[in-house]
N, C-alpha and C. Protein backbone atom coordinates (compact mmCIF):
# COMPACT_ATOMS: atom_id res chain seq x y z
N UNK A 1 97.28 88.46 106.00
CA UNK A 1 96.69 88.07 104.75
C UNK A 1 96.45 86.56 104.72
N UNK A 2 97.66 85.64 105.24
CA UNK A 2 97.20 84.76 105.43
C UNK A 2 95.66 83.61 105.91
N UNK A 3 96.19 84.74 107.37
CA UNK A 3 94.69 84.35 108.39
C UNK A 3 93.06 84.63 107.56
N UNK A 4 93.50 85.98 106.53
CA UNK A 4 91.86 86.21 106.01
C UNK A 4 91.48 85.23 105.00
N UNK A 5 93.04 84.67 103.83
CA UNK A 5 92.78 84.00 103.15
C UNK A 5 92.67 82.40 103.43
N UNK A 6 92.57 82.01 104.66
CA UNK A 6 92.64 81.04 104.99
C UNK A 6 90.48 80.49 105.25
N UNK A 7 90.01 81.84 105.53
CA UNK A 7 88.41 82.19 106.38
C UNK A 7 87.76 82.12 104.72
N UNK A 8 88.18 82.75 103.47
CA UNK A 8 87.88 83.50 102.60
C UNK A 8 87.37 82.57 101.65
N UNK A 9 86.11 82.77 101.37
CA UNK A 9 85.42 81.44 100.23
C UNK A 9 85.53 82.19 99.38
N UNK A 10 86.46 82.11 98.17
CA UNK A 10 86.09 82.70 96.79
C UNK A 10 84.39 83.12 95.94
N UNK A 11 83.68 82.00 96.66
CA UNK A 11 82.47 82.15 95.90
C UNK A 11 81.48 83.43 96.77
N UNK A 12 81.74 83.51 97.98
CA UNK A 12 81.57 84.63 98.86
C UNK A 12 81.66 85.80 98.67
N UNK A 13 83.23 86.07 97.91
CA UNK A 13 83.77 87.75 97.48
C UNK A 13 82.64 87.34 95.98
N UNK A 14 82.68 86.72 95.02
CA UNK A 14 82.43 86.64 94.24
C UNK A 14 80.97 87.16 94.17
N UNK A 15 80.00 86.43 95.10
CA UNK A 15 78.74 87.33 95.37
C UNK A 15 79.14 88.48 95.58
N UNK A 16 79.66 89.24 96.73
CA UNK A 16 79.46 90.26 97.19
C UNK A 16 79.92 91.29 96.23
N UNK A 17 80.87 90.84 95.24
CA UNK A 17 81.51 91.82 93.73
C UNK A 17 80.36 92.17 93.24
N UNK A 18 79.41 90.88 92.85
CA UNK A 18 78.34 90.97 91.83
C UNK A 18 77.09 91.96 92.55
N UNK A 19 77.07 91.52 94.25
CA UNK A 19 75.52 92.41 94.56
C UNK A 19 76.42 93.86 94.62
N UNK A 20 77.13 94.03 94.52
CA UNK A 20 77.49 95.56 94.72
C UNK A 20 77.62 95.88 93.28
N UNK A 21 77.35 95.22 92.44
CA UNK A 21 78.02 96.06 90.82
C UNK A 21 77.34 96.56 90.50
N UNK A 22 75.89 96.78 90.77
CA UNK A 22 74.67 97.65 90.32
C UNK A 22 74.03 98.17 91.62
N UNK A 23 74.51 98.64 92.79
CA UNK A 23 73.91 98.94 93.65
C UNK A 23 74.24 100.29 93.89
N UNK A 24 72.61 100.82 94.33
CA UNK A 24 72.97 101.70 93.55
C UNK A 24 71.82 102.81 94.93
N UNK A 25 72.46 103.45 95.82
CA UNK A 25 71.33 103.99 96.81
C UNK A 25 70.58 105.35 96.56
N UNK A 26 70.94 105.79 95.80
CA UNK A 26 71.09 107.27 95.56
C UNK A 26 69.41 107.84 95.38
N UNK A 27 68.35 107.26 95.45
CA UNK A 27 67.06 107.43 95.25
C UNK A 27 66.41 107.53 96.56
N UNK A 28 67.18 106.69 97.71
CA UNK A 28 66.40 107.15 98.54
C UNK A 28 67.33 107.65 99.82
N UNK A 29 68.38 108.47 99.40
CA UNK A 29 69.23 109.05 100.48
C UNK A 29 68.43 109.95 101.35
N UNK A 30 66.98 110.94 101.31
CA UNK A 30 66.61 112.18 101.84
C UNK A 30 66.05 110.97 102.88
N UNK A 31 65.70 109.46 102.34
CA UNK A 31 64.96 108.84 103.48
C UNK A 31 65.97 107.87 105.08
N UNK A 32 67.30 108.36 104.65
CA UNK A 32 68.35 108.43 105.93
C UNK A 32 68.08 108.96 107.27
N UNK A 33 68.00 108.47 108.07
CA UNK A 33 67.68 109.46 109.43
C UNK A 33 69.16 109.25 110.30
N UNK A 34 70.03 107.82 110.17
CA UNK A 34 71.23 108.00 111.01
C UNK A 34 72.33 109.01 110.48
N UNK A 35 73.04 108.57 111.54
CA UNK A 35 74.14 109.76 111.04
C UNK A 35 75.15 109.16 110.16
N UNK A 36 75.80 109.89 108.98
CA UNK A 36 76.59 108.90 108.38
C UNK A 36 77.76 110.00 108.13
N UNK A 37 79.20 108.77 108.06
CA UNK A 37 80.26 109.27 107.93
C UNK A 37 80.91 108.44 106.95
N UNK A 38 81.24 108.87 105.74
CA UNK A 38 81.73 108.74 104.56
C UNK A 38 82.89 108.89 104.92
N UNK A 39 83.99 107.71 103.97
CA UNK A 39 85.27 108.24 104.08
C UNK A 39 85.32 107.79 102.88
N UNK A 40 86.43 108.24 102.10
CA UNK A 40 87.14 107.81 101.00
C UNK A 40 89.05 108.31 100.76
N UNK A 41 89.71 107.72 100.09
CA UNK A 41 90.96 108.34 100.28
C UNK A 41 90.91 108.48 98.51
N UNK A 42 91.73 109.75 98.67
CA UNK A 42 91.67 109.80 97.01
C UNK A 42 92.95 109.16 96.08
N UNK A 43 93.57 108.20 96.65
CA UNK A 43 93.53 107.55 95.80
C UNK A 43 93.44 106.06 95.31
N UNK A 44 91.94 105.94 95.85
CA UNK A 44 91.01 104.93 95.57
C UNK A 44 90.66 104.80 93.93
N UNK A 45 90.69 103.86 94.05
CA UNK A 45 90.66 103.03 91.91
C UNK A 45 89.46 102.81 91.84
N UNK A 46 88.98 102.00 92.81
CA UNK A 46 87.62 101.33 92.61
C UNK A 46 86.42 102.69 93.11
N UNK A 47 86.53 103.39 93.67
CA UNK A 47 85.55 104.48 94.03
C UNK A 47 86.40 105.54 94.10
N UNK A 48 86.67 106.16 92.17
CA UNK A 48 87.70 106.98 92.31
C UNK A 48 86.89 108.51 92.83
N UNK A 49 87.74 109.60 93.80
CA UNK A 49 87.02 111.05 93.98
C UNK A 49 86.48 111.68 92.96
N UNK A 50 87.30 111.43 91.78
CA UNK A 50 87.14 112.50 90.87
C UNK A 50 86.03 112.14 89.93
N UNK A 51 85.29 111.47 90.25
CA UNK A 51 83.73 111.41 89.62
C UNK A 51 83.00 112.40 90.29
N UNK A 52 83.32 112.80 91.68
CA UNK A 52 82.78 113.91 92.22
C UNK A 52 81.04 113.31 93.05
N UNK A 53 80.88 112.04 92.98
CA UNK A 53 79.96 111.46 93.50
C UNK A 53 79.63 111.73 95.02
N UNK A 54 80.57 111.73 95.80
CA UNK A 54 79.93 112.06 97.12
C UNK A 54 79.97 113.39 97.55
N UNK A 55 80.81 114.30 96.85
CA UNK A 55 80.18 115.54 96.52
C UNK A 55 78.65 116.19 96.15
N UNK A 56 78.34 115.46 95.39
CA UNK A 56 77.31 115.88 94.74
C UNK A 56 75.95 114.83 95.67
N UNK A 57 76.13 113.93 96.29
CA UNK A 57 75.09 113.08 96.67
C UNK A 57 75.26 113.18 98.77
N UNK A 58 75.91 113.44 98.91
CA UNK A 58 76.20 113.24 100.50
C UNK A 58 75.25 114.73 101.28
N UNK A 59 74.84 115.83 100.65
CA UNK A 59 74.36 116.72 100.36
C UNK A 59 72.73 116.57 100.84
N UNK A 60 72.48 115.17 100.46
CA UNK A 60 70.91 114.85 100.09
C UNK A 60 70.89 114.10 101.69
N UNK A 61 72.04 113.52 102.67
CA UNK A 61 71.87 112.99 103.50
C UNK A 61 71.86 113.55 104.56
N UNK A 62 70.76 114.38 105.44
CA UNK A 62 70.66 115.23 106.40
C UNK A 62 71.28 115.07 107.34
N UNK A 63 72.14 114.12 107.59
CA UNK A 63 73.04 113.97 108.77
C UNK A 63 73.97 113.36 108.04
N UNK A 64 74.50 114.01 106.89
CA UNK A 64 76.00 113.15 107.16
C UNK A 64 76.73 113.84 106.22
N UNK A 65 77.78 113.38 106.09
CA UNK A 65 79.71 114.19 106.43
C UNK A 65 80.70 113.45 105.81
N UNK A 66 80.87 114.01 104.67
CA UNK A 66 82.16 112.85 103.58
C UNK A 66 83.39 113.52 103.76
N UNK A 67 83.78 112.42 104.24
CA UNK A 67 85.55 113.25 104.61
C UNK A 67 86.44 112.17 103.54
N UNK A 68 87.40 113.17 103.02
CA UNK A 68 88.67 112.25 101.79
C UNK A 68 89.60 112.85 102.13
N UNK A 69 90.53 110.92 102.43
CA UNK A 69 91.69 110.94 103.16
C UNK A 69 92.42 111.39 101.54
N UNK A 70 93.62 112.41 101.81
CA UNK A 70 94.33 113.22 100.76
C UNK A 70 95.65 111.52 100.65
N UNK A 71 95.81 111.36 99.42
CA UNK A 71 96.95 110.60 99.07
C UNK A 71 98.46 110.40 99.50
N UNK A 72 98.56 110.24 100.20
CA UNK A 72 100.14 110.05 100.67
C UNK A 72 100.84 108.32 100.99
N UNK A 73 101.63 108.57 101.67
CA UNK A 73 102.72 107.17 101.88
C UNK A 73 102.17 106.24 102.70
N UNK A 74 100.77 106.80 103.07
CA UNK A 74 100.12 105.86 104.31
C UNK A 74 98.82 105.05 104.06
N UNK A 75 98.02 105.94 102.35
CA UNK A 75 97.04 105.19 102.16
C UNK A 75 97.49 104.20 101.00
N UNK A 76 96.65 103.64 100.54
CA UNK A 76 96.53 102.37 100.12
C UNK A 76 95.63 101.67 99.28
N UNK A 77 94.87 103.64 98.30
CA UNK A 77 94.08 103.00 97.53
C UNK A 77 92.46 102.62 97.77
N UNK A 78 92.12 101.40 97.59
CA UNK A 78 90.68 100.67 97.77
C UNK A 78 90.80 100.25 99.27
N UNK A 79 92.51 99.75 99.47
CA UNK A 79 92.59 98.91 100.59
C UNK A 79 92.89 100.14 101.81
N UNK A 80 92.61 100.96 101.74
CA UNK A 80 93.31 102.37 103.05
C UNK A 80 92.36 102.10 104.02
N UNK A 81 90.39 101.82 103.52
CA UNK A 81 89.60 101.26 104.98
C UNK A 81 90.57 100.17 105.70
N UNK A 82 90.67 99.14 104.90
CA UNK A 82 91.92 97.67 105.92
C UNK A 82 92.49 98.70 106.78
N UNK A 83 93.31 99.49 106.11
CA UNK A 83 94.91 99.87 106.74
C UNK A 83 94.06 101.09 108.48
N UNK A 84 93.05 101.49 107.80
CA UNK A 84 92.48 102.13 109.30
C UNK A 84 92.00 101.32 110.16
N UNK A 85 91.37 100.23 109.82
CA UNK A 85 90.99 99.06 110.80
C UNK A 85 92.09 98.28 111.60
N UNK A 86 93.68 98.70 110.97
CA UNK A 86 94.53 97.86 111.42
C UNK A 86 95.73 98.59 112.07
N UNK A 87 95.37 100.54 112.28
CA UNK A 87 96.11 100.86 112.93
C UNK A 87 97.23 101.30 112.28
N UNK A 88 97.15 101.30 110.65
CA UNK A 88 98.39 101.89 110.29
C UNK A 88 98.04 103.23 109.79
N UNK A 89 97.27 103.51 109.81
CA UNK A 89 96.81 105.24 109.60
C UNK A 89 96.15 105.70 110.65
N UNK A 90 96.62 106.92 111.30
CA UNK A 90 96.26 107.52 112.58
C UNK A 90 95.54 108.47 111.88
């Protein structure tokens, strides 16, 4: 945490909060041609499951596959992508 907050310009996250707060792809998913792999863990705050969103939209993406990591002692919420990038969830 250190090392990231050491790299980490506040005004940086601060954009990237704001371009993601209305972004919004869902109009042109049928025009996807790669393959995509969705993850989410359910129990994510910020992109909670139970809106049922990638249920209902992942459907429209001809190649792709939403998998949700089930809640236990290993995820971590918003932060469970970190924790797979870092090897603590197999």
């Amino acid at each position: 945490m250190q090392r990231r907050l050491a790299t980490t310009d506040a005004n940086d996250m601060l954009y990237a909060f704001e371009a993601s707060r209305e972004y919004d792809p869902s109009p042109r998913l049928e025009l996807i041609k790669a393959a995509v792999l969705a993850i989410n863990s359910a129990d994510d705050f910020v992109n909670p499951p139970e809106l049922g969103l990638m249920e209902k939209l992942m459907p429209r993406v001809a190649r792709g596959e939403y998998v949700l990591i089930p809640t236990s002692e290993r995820t971590r919420g918003h932060g469970t992508h970190s924790c797979l990038r870092c090897g603590r969830i197999t």
